[in-house]
Protein backbone atom coordinates (compact mmCIF):
# COMPACT_ATOMS: atom_id res chain seq x y z
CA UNK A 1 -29.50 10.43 10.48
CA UNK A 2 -26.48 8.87 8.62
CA UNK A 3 -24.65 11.53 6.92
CA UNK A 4 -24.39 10.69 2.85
CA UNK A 5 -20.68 9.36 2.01
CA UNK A 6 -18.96 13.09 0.59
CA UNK A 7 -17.31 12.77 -2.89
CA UNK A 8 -14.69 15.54 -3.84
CA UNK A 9 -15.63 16.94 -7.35
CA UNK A 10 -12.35 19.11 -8.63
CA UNK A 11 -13.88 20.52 -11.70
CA UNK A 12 -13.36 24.01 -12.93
CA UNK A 13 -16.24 24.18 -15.12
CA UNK A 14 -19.30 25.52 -13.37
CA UNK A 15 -21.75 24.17 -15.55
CA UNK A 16 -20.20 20.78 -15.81
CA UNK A 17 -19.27 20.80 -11.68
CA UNK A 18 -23.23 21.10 -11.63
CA UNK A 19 -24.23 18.70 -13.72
CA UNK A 20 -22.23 15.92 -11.55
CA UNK A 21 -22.61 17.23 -8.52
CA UNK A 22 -26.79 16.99 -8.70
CA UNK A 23 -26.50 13.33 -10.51
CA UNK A 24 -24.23 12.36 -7.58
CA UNK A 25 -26.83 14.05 -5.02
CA UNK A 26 -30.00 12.15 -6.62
CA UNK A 27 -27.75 8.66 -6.57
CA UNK A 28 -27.62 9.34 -2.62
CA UNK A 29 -23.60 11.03 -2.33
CA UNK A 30 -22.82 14.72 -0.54
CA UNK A 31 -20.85 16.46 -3.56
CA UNK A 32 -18.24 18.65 -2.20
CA UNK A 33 -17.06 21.19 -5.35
CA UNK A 34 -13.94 22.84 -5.58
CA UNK A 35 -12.98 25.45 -8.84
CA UNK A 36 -9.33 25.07 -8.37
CA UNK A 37 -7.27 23.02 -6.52
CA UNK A 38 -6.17 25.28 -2.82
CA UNK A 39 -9.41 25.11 -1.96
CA UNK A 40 -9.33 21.56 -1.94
CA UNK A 41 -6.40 21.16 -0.35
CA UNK A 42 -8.09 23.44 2.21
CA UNK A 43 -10.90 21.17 2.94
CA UNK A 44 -9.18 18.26 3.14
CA UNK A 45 -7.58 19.54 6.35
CA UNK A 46 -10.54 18.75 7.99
CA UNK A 47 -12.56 16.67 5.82
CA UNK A 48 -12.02 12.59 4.19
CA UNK A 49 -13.85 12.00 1.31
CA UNK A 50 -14.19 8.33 -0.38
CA UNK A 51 -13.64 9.16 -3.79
CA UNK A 52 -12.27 12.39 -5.88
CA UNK A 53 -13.47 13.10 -9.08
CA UNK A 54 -10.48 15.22 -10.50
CA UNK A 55 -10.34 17.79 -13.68
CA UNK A 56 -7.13 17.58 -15.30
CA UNK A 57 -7.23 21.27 -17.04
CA UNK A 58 -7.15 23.85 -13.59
CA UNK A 59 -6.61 26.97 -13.48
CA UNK A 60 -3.71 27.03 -10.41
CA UNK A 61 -2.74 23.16 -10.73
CA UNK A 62 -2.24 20.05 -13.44
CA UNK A 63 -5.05 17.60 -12.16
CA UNK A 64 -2.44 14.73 -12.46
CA UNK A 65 0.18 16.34 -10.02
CA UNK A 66 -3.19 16.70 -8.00
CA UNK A 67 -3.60 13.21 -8.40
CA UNK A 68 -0.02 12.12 -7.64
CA UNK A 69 -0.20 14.62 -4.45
CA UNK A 70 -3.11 12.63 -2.92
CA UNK A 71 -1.69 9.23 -3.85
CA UNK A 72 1.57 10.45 -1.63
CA UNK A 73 -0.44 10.97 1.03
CA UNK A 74 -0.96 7.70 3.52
CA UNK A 75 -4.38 8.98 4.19
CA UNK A 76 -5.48 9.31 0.42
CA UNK A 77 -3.24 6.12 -0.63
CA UNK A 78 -5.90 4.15 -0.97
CA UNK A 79 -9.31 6.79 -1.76
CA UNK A 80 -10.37 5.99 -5.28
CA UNK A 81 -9.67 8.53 -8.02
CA UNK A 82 -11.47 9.12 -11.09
CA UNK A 83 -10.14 11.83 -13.39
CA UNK A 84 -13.10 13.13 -16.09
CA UNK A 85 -11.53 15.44 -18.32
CA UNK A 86 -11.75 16.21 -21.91
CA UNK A 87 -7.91 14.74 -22.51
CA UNK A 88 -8.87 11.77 -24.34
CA UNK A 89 -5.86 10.78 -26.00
CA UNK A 90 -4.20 7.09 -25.27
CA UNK A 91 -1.35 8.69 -23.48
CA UNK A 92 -2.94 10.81 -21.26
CA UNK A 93 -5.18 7.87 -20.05
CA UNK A 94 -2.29 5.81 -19.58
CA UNK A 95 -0.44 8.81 -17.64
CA UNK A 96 -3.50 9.13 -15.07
CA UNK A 97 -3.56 5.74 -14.22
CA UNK A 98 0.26 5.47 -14.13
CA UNK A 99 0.14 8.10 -11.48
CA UNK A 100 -2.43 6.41 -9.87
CA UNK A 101 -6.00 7.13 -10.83
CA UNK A 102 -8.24 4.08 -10.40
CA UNK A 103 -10.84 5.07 -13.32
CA UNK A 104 -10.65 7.84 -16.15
CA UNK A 105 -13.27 8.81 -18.22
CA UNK A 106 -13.72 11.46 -20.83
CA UNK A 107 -15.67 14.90 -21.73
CA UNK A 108 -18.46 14.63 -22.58
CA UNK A 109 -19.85 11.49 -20.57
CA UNK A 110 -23.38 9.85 -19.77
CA UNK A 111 -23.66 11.18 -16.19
CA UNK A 112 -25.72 8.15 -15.70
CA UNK A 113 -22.30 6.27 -16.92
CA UNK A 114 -20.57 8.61 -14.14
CA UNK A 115 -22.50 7.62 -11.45
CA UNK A 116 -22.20 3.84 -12.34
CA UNK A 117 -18.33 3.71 -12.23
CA UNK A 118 -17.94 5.70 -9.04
CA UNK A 119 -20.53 3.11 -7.56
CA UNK A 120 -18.13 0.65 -8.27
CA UNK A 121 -15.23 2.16 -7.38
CA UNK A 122 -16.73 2.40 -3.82
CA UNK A 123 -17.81 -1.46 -4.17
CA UNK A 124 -14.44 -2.74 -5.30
CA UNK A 125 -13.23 -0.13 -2.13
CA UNK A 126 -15.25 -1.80 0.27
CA UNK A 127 -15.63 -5.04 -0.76
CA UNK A 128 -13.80 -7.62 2.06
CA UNK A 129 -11.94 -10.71 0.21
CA UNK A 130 -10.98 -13.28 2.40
CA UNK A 131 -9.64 -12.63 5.86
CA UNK A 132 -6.80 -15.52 5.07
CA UNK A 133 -3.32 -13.68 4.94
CA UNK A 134 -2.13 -15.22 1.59
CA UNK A 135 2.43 -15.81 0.95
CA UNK A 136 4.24 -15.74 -2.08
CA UNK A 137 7.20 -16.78 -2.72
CA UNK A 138 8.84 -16.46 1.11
CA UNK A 139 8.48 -12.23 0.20
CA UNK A 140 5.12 -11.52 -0.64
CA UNK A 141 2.27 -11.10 1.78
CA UNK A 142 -1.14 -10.19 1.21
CA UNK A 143 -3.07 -9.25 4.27
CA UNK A 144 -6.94 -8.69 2.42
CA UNK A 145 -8.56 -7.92 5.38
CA UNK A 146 -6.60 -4.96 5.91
CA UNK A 147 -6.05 -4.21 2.38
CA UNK A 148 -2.31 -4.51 3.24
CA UNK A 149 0.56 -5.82 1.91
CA UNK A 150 4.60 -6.22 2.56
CA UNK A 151 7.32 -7.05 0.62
CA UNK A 152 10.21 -8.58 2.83
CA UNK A 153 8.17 -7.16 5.71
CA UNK A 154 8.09 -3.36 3.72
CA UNK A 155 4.51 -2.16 3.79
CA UNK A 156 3.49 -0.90 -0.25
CA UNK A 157 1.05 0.99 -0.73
CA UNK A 158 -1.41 0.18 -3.62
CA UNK A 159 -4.58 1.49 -5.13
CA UNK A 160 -8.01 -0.01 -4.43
CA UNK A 161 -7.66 -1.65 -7.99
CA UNK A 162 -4.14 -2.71 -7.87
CA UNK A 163 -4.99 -4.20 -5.11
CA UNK A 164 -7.65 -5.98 -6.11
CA UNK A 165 -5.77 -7.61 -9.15
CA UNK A 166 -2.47 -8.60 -7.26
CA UNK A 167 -5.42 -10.47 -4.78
CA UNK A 168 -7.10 -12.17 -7.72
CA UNK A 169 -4.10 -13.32 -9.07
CA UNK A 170 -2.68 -14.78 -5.79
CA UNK A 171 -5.29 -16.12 -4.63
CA UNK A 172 -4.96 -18.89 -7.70
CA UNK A 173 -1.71 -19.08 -8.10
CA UNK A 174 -0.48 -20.05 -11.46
CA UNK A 175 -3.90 -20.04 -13.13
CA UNK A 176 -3.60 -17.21 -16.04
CA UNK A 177 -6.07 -14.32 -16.40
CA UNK A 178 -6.59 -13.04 -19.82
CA UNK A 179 -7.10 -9.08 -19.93
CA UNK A 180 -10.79 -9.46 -19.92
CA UNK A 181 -11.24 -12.02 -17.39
CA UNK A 182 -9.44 -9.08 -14.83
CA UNK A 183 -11.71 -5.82 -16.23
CA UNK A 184 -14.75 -8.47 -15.57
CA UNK A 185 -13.43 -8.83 -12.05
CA UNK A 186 -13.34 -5.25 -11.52
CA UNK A 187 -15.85 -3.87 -13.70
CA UNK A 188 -18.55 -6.62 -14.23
CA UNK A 189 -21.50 -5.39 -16.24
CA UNK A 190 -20.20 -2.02 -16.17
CA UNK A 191 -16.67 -2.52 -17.92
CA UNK A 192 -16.49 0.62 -19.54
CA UNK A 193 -12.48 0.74 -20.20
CA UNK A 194 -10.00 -0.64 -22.45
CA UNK A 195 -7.50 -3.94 -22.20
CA UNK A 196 -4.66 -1.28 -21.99
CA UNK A 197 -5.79 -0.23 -18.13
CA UNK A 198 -5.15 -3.29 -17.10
CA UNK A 199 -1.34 -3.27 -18.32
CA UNK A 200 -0.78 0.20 -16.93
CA UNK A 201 -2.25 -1.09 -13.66
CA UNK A 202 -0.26 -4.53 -13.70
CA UNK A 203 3.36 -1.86 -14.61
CA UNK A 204 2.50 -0.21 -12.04
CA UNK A 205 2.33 -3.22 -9.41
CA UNK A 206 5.30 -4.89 -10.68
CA UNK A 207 7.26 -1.30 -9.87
CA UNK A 208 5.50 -0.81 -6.53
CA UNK A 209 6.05 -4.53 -5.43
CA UNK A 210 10.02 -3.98 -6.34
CA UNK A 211 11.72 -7.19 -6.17
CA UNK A 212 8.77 -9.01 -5.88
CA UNK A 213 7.13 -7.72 -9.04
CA UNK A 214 8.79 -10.43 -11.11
CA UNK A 215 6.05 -12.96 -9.67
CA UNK A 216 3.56 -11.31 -11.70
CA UNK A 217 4.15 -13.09 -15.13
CA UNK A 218 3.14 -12.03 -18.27
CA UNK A 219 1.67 -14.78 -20.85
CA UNK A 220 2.23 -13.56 -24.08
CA UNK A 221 -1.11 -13.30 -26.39
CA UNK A 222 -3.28 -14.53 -23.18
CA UNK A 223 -2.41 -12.12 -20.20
CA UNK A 224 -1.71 -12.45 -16.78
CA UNK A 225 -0.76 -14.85 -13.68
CA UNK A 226 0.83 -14.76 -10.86
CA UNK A 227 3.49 -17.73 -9.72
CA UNK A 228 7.05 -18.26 -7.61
């Protein structure tokens, strides 16, 4: 018997920890709990799950230096992240996903809503693009069936959805994707999340990809392409 994919709730709250772990049970997922953040750094010495759900309020840790701790981590570069926390201002959204969280959603939430996004984050996670290597620009190289890619032969390390973008924007080159166009591509029917994720994510590229960042272009008033 195939053993249910575990997701890593982080979640302080007993009642609330509850609540997600049994919706993420019933949708077919092993919920792993942890009240504070040691004991998830504890399990994770012998355990991988495909997605975290992190808290951002602990009692022994800031869930975003939580966040930035996994995303340092080669193993957990590319595990989706979805912080659910009751921080709902602008800034700390765009702070989450600056450090690296794929999906943030606030307190309280439709656990059916819950369950939806982490389905796609494992979609978008798994989902195979092309197996064609794709070079920009003499410097940039996109390998998508290893969800790798190199900048002047420098392996960077990118997020399931930055990853995702840079692809769809490479792989037609010069052709300009407004804001929604890209949240469609990642979210589909279940967009859930603002036009201002998608800048954080595309600041966040541009830093990662260093010199090559400048070949993402931004059309002013439409949004983004990609171009030598």
């Amino acid at each position: 018997m195939t053993t249910p994919p575990q997701i890593a709730i982080l979640e302080d709250d007993p009642d609330i920890a509850e609540l997600v772990g049994l919706h993420l049970q019933k949708a077919g997922f092993q919920p792993a709990v942890f009240f504070n953040a040691e004991s998830l750094t504890v399990h994770l010495r012998r355990h991988a799950p495909v997605l975290f759900i992190l808290d951002l309020m602990l009692p022994d840790a800031d869930g975003l230096d939580v966040c930035r701790n996994l995303r340092g981590q080669e193993k957990y570069a590319r595990v989706p992240i979805l912080i659910l926390t009751a921080k709902g201002g602008e800034t700390d959204k765009v702070v989450g996903l600056e450090l690296g969280a794929d999906d943030y959603m606030t307190k309280p939430f439709s656990p059916r809503e819950l369950v939806a996004r982490v389905k796609a984050l494992l979609r978008r996670h798994v989902e195979a693009p092309s197996p064609e290597p794709v070079t920009v620009g003499n410097i940039l190289e996109i390998h998508p069936g290893r969800h790798a890619v190199s900048v002047s032969g420098r392996p960077v390390a990118l997020t399931v959805t930055e990853f995702k973008i840079l692809h769809l924007l490479a792989s037609r080159r010069g052709w300009v994707f407004s804001r929604d166009q890209l949240l469609d591509h990642l979210w589909g029917s279940e967009k859930a999340v603002v036009d201002r994720t998608v800048d954080v994510h595309i600041k966040n590229l541009r830093e990662k990809l260093g010199s090559a960042g400048a070949l993402i272009k931004n059309v002013r008033g439409i949004g983004y392409k990609l171009e030598e």
